[in-house]
PDB file of N, CA and C in Angstrom:
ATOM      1  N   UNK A   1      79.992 116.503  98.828  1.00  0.00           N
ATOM      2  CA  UNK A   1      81.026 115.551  98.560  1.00  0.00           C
ATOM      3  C   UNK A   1      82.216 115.856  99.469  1.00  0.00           C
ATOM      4  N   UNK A   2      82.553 114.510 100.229  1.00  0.00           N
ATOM      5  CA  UNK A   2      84.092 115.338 100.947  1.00  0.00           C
ATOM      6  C   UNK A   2      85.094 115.325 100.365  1.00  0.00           C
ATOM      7  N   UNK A   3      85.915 116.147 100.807  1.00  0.00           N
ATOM      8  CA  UNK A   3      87.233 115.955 100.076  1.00  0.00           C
ATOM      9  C   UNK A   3      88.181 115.084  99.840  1.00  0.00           C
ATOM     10  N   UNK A   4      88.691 114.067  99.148  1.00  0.00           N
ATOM     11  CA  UNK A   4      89.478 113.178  99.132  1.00  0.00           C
ATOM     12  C   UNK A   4      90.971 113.518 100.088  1.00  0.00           C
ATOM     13  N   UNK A   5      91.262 112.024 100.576  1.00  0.00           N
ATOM     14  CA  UNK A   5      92.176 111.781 101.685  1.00  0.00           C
ATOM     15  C   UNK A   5      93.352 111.672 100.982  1.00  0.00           C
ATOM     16  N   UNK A   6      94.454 112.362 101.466  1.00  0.00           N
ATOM     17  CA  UNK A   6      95.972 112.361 100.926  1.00  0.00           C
ATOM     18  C   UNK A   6      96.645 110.962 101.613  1.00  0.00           C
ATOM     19  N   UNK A   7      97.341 110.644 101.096  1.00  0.00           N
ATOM     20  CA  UNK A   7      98.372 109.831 101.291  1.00  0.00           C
ATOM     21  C   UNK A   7      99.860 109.569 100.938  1.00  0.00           C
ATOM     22  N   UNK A   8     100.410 109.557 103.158  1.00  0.00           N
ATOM     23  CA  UNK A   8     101.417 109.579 103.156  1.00  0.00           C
ATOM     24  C   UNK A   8     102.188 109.154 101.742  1.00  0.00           C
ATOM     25  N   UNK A   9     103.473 109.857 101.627  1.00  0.00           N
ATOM     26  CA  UNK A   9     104.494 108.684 100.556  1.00  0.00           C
ATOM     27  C   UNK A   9     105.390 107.776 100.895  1.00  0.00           C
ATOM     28  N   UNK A  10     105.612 108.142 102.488  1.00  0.00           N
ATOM     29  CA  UNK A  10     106.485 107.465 103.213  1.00  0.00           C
ATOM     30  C   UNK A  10     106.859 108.085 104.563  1.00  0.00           C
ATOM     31  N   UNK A  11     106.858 107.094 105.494  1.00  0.00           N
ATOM     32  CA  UNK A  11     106.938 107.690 107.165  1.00  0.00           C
ATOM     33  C   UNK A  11     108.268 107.658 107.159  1.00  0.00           C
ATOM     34  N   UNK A  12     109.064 106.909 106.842  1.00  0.00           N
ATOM     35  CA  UNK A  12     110.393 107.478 107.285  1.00  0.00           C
ATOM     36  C   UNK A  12     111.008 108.822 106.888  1.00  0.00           C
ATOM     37  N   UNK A  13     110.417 109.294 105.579  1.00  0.00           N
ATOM     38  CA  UNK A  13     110.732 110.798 104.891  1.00  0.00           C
ATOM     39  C   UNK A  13     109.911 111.771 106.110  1.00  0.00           C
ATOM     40  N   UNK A  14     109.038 111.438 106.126  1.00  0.00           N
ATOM     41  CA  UNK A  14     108.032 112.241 107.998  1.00  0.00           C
ATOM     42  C   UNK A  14     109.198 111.858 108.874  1.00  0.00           C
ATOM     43  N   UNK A  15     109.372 111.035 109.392  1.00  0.00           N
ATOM     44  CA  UNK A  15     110.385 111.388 110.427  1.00  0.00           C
ATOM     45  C   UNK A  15     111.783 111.892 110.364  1.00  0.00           C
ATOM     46  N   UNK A  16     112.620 111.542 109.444  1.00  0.00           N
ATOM     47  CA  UNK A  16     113.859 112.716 108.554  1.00  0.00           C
ATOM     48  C   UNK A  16     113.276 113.973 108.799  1.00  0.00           C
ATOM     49  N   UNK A  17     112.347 114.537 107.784  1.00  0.00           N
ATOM     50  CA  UNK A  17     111.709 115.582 108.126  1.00  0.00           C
ATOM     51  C   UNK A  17     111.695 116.385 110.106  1.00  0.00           C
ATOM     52  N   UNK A  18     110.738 115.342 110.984  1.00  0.00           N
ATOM     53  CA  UNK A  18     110.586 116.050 111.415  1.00  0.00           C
ATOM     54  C   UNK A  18     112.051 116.370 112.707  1.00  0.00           C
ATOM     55  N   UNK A  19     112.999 115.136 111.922  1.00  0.00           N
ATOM     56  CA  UNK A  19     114.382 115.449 113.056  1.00  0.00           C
ATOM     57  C   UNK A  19     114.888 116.505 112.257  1.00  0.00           C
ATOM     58  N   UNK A  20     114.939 116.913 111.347  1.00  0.00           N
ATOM     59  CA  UNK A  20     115.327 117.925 110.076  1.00  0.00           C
ATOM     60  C   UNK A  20     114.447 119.266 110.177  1.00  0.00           C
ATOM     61  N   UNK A  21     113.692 119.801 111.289  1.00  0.00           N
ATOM     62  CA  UNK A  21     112.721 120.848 111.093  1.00  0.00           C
ATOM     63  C   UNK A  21     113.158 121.834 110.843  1.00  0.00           C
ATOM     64  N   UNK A  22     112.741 122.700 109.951  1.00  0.00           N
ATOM     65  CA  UNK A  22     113.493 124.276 109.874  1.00  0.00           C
ATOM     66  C   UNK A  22     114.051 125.183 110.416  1.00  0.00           C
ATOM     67  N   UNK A  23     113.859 125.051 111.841  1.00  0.00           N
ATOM     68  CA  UNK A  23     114.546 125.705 113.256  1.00  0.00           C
ATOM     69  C   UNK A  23     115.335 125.679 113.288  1.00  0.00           C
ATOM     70  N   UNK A  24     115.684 124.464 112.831  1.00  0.00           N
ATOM     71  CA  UNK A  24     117.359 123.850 113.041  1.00  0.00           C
ATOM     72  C   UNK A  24     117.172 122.669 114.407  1.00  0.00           C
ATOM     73  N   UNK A  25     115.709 122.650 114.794  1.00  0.00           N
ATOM     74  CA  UNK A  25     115.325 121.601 115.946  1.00  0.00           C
ATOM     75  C   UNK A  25     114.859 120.603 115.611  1.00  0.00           C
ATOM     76  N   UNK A  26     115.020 119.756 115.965  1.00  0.00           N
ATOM     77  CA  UNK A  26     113.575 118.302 115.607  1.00  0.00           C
ATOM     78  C   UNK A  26     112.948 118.553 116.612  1.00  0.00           C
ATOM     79  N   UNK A  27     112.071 118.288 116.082  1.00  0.00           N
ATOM     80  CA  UNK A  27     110.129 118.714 116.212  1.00  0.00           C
ATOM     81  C   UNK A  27     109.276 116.773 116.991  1.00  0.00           C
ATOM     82  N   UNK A  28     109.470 116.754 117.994  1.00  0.00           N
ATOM     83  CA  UNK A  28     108.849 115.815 118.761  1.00  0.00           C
ATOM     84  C   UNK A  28     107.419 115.071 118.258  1.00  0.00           C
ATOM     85  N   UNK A  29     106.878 114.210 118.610  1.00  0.00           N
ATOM     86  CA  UNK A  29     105.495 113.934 117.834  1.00  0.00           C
ATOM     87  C   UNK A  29     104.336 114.862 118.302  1.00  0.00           C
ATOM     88  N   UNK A  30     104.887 115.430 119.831  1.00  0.00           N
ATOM     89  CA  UNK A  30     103.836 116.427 120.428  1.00  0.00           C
ATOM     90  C   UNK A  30     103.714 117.625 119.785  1.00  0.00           C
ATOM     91  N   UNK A  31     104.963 118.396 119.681  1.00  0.00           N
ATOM     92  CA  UNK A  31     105.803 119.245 119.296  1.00  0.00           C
ATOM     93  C   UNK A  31     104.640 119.428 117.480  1.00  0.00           C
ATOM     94  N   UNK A  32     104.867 118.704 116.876  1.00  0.00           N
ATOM     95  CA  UNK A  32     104.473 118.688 115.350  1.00  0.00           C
ATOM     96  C   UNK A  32     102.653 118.600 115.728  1.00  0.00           C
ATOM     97  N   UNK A  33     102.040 117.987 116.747  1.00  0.00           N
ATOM     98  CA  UNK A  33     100.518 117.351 116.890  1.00  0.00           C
ATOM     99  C   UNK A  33     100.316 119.082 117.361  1.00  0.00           C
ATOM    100  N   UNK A  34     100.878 119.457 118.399  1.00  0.00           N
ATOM    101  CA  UNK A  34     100.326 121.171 118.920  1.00  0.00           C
ATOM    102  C   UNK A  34     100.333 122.196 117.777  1.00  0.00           C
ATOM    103  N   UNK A  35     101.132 121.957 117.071  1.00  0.00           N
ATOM    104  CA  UNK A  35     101.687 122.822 115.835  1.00  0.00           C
ATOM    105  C   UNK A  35     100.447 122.747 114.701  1.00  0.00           C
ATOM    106  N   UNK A  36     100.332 121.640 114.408  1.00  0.00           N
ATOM    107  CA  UNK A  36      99.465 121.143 112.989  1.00  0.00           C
ATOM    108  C   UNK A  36      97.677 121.398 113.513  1.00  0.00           C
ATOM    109  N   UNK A  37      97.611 120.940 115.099  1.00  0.00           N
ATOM    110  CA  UNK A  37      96.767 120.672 115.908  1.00  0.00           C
ATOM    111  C   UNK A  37      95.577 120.082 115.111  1.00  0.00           C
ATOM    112  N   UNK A  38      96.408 118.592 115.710  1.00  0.00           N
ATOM    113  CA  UNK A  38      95.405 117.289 116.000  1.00  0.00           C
ATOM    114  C   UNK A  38      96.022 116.882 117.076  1.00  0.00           C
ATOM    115  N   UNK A  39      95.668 115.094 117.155  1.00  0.00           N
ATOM    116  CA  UNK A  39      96.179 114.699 118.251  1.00  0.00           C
ATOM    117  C   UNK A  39      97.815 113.957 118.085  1.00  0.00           C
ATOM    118  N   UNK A  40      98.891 113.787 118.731  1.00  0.00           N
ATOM    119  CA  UNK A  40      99.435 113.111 118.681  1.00  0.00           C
ATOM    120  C   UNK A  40      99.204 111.838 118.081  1.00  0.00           C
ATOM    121  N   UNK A  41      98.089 110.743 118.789  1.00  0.00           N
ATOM    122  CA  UNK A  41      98.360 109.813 118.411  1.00  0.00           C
ATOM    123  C   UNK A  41      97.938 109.651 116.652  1.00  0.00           C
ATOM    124  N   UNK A  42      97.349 110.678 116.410  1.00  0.00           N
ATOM    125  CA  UNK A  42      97.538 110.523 114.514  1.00  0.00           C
ATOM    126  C   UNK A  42      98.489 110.639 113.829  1.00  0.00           C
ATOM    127  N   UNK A  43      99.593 111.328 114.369  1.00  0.00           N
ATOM    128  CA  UNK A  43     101.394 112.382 114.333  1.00  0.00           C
ATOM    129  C   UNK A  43     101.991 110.353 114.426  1.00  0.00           C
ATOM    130  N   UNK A  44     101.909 109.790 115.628  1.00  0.00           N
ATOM    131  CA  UNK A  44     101.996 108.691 115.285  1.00  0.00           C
ATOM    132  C   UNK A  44     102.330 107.558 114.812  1.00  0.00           C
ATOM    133  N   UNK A  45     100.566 107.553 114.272  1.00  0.00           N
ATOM    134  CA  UNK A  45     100.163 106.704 113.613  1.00  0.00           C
ATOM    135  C   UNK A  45     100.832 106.494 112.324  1.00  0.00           C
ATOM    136  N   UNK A  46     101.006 107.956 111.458  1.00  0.00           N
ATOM    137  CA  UNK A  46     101.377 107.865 110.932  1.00  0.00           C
ATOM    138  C   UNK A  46     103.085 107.370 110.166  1.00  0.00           C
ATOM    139  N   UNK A  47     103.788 108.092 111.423  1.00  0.00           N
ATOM    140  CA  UNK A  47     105.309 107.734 111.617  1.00  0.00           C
ATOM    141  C   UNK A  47     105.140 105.863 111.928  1.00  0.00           C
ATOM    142  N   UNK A  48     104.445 105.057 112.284  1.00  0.00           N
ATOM    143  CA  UNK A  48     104.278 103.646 111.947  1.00  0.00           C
ATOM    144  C   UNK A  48     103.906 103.065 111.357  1.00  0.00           C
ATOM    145  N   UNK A  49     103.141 103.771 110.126  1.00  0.00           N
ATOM    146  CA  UNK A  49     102.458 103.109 109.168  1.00  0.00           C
ATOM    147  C   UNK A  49     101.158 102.650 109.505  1.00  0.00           C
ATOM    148  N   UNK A  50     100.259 102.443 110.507  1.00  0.00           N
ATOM    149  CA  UNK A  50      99.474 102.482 110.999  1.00  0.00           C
ATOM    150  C   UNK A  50      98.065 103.214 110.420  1.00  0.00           C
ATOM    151  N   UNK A  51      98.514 104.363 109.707  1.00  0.00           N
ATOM    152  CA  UNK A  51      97.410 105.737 109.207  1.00  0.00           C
ATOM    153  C   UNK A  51      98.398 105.891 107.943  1.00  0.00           C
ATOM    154  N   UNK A  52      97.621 105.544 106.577  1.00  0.00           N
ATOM    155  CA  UNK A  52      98.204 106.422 105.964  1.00  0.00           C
ATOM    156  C   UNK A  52      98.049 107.035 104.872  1.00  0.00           C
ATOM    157  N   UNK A  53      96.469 107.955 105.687  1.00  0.00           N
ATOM    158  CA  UNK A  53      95.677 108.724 104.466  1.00  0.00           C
ATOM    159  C   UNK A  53      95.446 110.126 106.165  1.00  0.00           C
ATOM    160  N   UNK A  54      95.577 111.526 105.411  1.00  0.00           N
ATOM    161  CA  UNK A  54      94.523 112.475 106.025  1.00  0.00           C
ATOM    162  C   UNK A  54      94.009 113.365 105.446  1.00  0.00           C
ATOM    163  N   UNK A  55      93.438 114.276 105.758  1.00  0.00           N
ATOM    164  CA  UNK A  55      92.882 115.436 105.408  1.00  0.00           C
ATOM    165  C   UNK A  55      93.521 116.512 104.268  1.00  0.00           C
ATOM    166  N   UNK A  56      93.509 117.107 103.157  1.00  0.00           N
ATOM    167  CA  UNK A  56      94.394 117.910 102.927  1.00  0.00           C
ATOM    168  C   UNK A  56      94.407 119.210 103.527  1.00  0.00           C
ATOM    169  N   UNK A  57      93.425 119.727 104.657  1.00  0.00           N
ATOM    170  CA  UNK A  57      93.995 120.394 105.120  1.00  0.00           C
ATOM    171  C   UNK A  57      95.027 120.332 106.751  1.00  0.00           C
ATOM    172  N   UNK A  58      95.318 118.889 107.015  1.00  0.00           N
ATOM    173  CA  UNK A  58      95.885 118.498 107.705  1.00  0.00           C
ATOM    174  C   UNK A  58      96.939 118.035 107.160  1.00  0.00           C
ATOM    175  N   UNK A  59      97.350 117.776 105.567  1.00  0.00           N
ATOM    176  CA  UNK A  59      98.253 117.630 104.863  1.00  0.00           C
ATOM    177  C   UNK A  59      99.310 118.867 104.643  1.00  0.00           C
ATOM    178  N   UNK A  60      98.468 120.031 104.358  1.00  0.00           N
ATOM    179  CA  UNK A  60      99.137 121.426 104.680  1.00  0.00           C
ATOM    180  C   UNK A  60      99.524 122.136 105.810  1.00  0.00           C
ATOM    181  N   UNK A  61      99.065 121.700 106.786  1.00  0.00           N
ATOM    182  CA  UNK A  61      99.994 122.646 107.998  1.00  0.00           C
ATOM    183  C   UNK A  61     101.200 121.603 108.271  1.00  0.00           C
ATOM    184  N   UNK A  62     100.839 120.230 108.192  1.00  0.00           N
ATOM    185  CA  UNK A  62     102.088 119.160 108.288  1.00  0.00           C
ATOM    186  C   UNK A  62     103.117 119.784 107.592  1.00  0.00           C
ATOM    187  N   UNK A  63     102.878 119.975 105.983  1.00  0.00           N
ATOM    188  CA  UNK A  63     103.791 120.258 105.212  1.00  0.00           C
ATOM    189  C   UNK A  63     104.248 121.587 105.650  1.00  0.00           C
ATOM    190  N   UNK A  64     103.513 122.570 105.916  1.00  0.00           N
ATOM    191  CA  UNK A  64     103.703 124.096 105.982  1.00  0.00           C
ATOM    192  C   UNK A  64     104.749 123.971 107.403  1.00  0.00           C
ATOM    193  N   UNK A  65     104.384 122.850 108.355  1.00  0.00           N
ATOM    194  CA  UNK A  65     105.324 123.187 109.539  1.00  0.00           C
ATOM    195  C   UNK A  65     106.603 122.534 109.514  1.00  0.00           C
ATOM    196  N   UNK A  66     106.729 121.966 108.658  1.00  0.00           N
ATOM    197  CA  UNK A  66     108.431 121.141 108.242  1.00  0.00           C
ATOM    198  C   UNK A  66     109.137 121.624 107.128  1.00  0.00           C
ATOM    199  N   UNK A  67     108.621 122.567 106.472  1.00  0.00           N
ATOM    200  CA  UNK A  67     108.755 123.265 105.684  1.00  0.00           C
ATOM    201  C   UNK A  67     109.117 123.168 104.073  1.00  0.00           C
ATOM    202  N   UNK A  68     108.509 121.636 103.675  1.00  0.00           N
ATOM    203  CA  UNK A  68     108.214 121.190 102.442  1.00  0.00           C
ATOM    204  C   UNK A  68     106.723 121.501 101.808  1.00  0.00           C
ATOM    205  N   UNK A  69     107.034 121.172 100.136  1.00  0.00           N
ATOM    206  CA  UNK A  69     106.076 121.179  99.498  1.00  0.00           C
ATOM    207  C   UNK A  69     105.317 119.501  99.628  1.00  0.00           C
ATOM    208  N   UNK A  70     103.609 120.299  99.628  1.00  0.00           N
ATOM    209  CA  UNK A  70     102.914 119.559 100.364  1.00  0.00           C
ATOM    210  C   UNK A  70     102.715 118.011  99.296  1.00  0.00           C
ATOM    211  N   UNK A  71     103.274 118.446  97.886  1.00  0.00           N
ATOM    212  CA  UNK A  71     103.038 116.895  97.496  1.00  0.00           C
ATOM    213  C   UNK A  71     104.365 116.029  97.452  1.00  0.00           C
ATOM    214  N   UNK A  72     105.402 116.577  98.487  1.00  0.00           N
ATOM    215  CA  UNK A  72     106.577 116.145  98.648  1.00  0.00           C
ATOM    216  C   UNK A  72     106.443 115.105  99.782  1.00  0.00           C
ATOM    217  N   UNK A  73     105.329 114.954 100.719  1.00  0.00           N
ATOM    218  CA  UNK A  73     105.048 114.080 101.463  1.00  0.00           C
ATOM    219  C   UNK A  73     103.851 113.814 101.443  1.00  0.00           C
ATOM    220  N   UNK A  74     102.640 114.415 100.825  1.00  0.00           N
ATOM    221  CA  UNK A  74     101.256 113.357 100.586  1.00  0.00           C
ATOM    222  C   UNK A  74     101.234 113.566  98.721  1.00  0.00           C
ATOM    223  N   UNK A  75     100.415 112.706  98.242  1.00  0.00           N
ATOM    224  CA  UNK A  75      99.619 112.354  96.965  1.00  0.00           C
ATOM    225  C   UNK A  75      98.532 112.142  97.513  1.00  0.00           C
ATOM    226  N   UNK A  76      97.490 112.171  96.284  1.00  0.00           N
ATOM    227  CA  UNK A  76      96.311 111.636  96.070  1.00  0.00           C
ATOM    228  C   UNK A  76      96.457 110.543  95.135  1.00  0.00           C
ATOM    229  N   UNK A  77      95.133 109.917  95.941  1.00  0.00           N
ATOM    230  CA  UNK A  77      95.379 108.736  95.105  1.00  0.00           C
ATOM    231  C   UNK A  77      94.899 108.222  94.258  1.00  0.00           C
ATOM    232  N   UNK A  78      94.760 107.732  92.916  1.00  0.00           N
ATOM    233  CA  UNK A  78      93.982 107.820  91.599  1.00  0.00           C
ATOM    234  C   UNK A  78      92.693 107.129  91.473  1.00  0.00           C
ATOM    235  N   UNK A  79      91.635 107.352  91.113  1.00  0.00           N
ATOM    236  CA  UNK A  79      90.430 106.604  91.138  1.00  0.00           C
ATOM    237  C   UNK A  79      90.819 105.103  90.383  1.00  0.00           C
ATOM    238  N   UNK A  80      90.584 104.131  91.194  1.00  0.00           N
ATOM    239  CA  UNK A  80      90.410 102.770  90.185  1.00  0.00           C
ATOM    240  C   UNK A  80      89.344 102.692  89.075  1.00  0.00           C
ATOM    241  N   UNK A  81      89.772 102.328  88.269  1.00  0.00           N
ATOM    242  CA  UNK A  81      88.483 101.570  87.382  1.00  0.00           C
ATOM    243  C   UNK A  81      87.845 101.057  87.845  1.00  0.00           C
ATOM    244  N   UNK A  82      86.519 101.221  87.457  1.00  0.00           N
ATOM    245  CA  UNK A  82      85.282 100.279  87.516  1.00  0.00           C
ATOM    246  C   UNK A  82      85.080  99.111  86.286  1.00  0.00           C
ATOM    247  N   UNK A  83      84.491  98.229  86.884  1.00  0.00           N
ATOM    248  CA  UNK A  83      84.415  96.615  86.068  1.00  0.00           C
ATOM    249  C   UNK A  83      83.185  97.112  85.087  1.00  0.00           C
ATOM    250  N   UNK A  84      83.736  96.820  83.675  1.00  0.00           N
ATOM    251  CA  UNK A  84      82.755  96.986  82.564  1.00  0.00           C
ATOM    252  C   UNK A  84      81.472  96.708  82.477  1.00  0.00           C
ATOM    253  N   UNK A  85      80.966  95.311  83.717  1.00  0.00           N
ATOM    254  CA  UNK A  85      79.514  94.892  83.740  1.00  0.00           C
ATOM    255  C   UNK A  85      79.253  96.439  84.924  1.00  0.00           C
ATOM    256  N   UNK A  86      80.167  96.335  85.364  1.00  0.00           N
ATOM    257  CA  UNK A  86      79.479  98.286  86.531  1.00  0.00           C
ATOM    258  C   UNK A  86      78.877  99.238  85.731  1.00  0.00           C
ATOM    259  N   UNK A  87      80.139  99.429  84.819  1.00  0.00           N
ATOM    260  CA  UNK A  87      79.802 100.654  84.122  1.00  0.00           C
ATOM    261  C   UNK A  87      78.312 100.260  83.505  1.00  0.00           C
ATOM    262  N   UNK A  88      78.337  99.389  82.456  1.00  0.00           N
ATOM    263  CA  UNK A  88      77.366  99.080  81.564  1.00  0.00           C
ATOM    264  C   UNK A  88      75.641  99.086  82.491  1.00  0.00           C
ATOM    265  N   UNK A  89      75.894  98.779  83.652  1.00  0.00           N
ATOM    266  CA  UNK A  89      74.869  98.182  84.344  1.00  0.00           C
ATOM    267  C   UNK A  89      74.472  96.736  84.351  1.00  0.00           C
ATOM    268  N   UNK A  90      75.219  95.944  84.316  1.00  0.00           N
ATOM    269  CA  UNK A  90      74.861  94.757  84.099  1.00  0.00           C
ATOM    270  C   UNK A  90      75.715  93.957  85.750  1.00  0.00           C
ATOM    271  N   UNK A  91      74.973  93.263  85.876  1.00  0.00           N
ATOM    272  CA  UNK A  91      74.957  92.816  87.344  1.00  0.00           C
ATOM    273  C   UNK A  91      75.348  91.062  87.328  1.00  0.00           C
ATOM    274  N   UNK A  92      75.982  90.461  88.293  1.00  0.00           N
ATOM    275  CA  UNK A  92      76.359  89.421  87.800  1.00  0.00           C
ATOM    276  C   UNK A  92      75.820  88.711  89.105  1.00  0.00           C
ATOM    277  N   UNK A  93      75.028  87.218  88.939  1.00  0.00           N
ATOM    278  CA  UNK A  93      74.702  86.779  89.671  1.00  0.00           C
ATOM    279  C   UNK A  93      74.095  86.324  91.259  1.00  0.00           C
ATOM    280  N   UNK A  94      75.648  86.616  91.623  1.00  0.00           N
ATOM    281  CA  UNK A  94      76.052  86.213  92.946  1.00  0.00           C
ATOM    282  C   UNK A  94      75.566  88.281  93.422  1.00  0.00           C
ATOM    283  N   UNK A  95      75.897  89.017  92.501  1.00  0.00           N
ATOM    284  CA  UNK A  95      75.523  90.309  93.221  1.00  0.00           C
ATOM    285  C   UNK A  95      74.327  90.274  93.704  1.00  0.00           C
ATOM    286  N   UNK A  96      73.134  89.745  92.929  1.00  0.00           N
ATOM    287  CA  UNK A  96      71.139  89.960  92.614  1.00  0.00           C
ATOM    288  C   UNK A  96      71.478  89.093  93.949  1.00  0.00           C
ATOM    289  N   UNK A  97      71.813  87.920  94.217  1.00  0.00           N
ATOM    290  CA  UNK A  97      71.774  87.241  95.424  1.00  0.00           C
ATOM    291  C   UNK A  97      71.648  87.621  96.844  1.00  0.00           C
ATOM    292  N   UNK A  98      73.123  88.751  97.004  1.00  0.00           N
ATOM    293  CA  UNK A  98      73.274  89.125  97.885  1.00  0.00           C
ATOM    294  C   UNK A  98      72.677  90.640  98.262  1.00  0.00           C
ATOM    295  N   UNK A  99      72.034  91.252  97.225  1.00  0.00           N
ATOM    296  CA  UNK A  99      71.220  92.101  97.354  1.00  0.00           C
ATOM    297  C   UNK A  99      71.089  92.608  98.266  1.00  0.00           C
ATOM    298  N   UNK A 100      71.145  93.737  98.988  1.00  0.00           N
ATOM    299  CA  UNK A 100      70.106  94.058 100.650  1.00  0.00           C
ATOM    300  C   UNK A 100      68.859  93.987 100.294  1.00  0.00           C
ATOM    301  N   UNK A 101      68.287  94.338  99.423  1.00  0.00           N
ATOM    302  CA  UNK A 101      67.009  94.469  98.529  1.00  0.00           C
ATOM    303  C   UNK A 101      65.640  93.202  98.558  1.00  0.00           C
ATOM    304  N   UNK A 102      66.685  91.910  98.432  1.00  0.00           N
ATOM    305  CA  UNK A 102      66.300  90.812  98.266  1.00  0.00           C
ATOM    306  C   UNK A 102      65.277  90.486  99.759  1.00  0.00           C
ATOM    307  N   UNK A 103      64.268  89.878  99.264  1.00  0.00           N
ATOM    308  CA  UNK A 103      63.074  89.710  99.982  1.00  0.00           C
ATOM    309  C   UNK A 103      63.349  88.439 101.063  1.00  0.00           C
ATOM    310  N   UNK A 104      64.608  87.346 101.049  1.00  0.00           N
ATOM    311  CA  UNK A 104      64.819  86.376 101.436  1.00  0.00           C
ATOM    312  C   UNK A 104      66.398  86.816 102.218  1.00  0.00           C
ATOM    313  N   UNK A 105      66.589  85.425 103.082  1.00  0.00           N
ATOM    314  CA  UNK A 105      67.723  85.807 103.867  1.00  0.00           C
ATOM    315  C   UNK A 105      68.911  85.215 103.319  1.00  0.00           C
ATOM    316  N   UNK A 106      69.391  85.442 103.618  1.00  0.00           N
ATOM    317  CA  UNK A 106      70.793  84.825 102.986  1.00  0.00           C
ATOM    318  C   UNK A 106      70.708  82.967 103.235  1.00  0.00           C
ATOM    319  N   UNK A 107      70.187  82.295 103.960  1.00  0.00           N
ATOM    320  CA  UNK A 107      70.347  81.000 104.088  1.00  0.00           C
ATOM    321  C   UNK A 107      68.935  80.288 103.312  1.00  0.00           C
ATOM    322  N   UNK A 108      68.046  81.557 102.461  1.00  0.00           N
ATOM    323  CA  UNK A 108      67.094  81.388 102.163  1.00  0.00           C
ATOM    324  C   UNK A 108      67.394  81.302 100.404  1.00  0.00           C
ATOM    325  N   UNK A 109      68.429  81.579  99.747  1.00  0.00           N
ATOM    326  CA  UNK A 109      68.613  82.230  98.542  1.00  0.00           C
ATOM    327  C   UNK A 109      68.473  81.137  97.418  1.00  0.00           C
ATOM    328  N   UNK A 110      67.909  79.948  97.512  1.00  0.00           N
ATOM    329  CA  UNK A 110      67.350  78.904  96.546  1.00  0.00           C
ATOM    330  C   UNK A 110      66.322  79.345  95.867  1.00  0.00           C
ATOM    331  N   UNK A 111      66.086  78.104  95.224  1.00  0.00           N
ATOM    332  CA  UNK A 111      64.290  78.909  94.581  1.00  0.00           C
ATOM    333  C   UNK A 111      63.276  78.325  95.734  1.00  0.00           C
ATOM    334  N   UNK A 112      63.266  77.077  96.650  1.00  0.00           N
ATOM    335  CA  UNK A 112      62.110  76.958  97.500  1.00  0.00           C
ATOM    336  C   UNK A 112      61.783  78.215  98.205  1.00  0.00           C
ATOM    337  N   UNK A 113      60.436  78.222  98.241  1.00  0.00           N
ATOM    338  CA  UNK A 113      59.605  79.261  98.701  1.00  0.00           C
ATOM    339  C   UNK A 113      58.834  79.194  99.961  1.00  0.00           C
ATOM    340  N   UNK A 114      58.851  77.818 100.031  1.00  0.00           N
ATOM    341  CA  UNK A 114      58.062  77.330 101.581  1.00  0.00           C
ATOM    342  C   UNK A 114      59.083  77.815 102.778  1.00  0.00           C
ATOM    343  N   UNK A 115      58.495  77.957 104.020  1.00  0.00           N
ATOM    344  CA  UNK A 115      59.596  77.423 105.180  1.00  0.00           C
ATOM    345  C   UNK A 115      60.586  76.720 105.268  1.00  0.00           C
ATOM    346  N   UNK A 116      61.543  77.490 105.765  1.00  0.00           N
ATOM    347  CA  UNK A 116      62.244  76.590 106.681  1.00  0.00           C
ATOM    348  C   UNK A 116      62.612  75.697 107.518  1.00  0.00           C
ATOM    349  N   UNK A 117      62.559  74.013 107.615  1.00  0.00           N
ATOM    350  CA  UNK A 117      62.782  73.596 109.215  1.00  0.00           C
ATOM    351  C   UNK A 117      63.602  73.739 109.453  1.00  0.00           C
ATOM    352  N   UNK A 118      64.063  72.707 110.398  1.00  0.00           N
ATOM    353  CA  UNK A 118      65.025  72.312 111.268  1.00  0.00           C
ATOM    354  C   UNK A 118      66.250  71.405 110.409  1.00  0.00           C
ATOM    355  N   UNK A 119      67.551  71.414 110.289  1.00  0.00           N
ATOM    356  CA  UNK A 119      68.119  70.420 110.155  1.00  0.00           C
ATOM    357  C   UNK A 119      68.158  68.929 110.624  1.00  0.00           C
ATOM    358  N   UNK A 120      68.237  68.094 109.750  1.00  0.00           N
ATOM    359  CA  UNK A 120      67.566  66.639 110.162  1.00  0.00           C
ATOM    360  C   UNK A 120      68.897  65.697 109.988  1.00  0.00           C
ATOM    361  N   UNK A 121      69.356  65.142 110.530  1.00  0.00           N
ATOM    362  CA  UNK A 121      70.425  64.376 109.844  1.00  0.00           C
ATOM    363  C   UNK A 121      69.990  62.928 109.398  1.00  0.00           C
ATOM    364  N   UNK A 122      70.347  62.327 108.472  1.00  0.00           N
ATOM    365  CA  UNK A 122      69.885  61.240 108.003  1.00  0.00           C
ATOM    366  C   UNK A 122      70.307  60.243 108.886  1.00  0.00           C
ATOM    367  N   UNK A 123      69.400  59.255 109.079  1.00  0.00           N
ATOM    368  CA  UNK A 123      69.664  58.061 110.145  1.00  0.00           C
ATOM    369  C   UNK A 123      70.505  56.485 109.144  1.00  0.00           C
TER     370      UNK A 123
END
């Protein structure tokens, strides 16, 4: 099972942060990508909203190198519910239809069983 993806709480608190770095320097997008080591353009992505789930152990050197606690800039994020016919097992229509399972093609999903022709337009 992999590990579930953190998510940002907010890029502008990442960039405060990283003009705010513990040095007493702000920390560049390169600067923070060599440090954490990934690539920049994920450092980023993220500062645009673009990305905004990673790794938690890419959640911790982020945090560890700006020098906050790590659920001060990611969360996890809560499992949704599943729909009661899910849980139960009960399947609704249009699902059995679209099946991968299903022996017919999608333009096939009637009850005729013969071939297919050609479209005919009425004269």
């Amino acid at each position: 099972m992999t590990p579930a993806r953190l998510h940002l709480t907010d890029s502008t608190l990442l960039r405060l942060l990283m003009r705010w770095a513990p040095a007493g320097r702000s920390l560049t997008i390169r600067q923070l990508a060599e440090r954490v080591g990934t690539s920049k353009s994920k450092i980023s992505a993220l500062l645009t909203g673009e990305r905004a789930t990673v790794t938690p152990e890419t959640a911790r050197r982020i945090s560890g190198e700006l020098g906050v606690h790590e659920r001060a800039l990611f969360f996890e994020q809560c499992p949704r519910p599943r729909a009661r016919a899910a849980i139960e097992g009960k399947r609704h229509e249009h699902e059995r239809a679209v099946d991968a399972d299903a022996p017919r093609g999608s333009q096939e999903l009637g009850r005729y069983d013969g071939p297919i022709g050609a479209y005919r337009r009425r004269a």
